[in-house]
Protein backbone atom coordinates (compact mmCIF):
# COMPACT_ATOMS: atom_id res chain seq x y z
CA UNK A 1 63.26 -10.68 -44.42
CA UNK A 2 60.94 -8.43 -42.63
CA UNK A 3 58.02 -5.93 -44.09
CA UNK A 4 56.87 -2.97 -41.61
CA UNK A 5 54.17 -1.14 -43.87
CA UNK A 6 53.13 2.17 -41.62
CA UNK A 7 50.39 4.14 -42.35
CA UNK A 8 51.47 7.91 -42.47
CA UNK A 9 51.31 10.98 -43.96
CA UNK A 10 54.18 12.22 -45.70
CA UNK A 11 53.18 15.54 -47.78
CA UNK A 12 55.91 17.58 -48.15
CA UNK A 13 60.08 17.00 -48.83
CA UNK A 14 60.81 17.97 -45.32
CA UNK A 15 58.49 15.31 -43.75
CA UNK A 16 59.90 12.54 -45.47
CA UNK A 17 63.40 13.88 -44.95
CA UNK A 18 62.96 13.87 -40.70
CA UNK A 19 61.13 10.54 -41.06
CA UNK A 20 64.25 9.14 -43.07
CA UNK A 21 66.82 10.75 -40.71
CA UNK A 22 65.31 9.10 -37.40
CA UNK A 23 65.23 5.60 -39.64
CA UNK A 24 68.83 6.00 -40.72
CA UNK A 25 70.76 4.73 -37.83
CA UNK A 26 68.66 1.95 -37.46
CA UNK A 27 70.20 -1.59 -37.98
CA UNK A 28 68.89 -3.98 -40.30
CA UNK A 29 67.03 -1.80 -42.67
CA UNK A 30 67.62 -2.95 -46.13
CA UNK A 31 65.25 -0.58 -48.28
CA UNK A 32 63.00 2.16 -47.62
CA UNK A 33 60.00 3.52 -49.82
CA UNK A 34 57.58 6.21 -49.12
CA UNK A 35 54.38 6.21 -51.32
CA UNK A 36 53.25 9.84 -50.49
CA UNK A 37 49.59 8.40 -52.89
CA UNK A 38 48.90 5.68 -50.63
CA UNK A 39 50.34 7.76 -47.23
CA UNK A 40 52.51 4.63 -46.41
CA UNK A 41 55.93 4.23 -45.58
CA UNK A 42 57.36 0.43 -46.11
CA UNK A 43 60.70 -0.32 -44.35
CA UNK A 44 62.25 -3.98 -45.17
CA UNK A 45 64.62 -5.58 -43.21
CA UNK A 46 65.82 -7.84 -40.70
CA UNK A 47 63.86 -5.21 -37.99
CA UNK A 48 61.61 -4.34 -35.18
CA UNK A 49 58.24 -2.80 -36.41
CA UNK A 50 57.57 -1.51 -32.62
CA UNK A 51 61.15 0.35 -33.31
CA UNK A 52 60.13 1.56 -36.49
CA UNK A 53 57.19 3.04 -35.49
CA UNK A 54 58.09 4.25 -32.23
CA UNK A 55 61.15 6.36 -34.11
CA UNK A 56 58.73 7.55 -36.76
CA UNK A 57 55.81 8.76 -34.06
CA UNK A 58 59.06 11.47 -32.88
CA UNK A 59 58.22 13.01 -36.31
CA UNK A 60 55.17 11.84 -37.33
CA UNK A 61 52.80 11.56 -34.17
CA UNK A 62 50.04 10.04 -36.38
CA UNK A 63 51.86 7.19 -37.71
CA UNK A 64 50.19 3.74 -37.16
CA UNK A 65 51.07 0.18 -37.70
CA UNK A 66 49.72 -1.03 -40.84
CA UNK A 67 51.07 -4.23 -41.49
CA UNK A 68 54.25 -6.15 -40.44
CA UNK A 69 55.58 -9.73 -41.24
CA UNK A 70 57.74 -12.12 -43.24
CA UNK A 71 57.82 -11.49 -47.01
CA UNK A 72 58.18 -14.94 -48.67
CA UNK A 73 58.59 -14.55 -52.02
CA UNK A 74 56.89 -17.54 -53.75
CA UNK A 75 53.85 -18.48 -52.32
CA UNK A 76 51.42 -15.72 -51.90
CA UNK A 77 49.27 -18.54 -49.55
CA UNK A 78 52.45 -19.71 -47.52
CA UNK A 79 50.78 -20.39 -44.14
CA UNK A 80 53.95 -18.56 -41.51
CA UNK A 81 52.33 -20.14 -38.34
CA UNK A 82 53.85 -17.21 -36.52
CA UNK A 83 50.32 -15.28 -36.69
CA UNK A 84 52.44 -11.97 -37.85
CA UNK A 85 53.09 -12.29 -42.30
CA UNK A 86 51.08 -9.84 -44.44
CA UNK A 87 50.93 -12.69 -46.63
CA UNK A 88 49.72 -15.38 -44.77
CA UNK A 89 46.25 -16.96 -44.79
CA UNK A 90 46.46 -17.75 -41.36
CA UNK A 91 47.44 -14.08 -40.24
CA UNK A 92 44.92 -12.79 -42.49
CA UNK A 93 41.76 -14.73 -42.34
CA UNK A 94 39.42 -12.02 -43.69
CA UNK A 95 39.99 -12.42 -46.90
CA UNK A 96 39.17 -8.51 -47.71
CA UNK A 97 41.90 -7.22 -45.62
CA UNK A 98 44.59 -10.13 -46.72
CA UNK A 99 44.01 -9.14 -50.41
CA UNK A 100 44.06 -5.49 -49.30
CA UNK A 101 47.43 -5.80 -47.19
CA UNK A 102 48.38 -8.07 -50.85
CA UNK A 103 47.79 -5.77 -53.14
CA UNK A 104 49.94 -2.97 -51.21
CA UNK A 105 52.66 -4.70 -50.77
CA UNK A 106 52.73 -5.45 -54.59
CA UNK A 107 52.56 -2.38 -55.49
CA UNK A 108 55.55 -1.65 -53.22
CA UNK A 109 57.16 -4.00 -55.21
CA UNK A 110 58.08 -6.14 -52.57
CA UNK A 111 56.29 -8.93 -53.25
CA UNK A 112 55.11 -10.35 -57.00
């Protein structure tokens, strides 16, 4: 499974309502949260984060790629080799940004 974490801002209902109706149609999405604190908005999946963000920008032109990636969900220091998982040592040498990227992915609850 796939995590796409975008950076976004999603303020009012009727944002996050046109940001879920250009993601609905998309295959592969298994869950979708929007964390209107932390202006992210985590899609999981078997997906494409250039698709998910390119859909989102239609809505949302500031949207950004925040982090993307495998989600394995033992091993917090599982090294993917792929150069691409928000949990991997490898993909996330600095260890500031790793335990950032970490941290808000647990509190997404997608990881424990």
């Amino acid at each position: 499974m796939k995590a796409v974490v975008l950076k976004v801002g999603l303020n009012c209902n009727d944002c996050k309502r046109k940001v879920k109706r250009v993601l609905i149609d998309v295959e592969g999405i298994e869950s979708l949260r929007i964390d209107t604190a932390q202006r992210t908005l985590t899609v999981t999946g078997d997906i494409d984060a250039s698709e998910i963000l390119r859909r989102v920008r239609k809505v949302r032109k500031s949207a950004e790629l925040w982090a993307a990636g495998n989600i394995y969900s033992s091993s917090l220091d599982k090294m993917c080799g792929l150069g691409n998982s928000p949990t991997c040592s490898g993909c996330y040498p600095n260890s500031v940004s790793r335990d950032i990227v970490l941290k808000m992915l647990q509190r997404s609850g997608l990881i424990m």
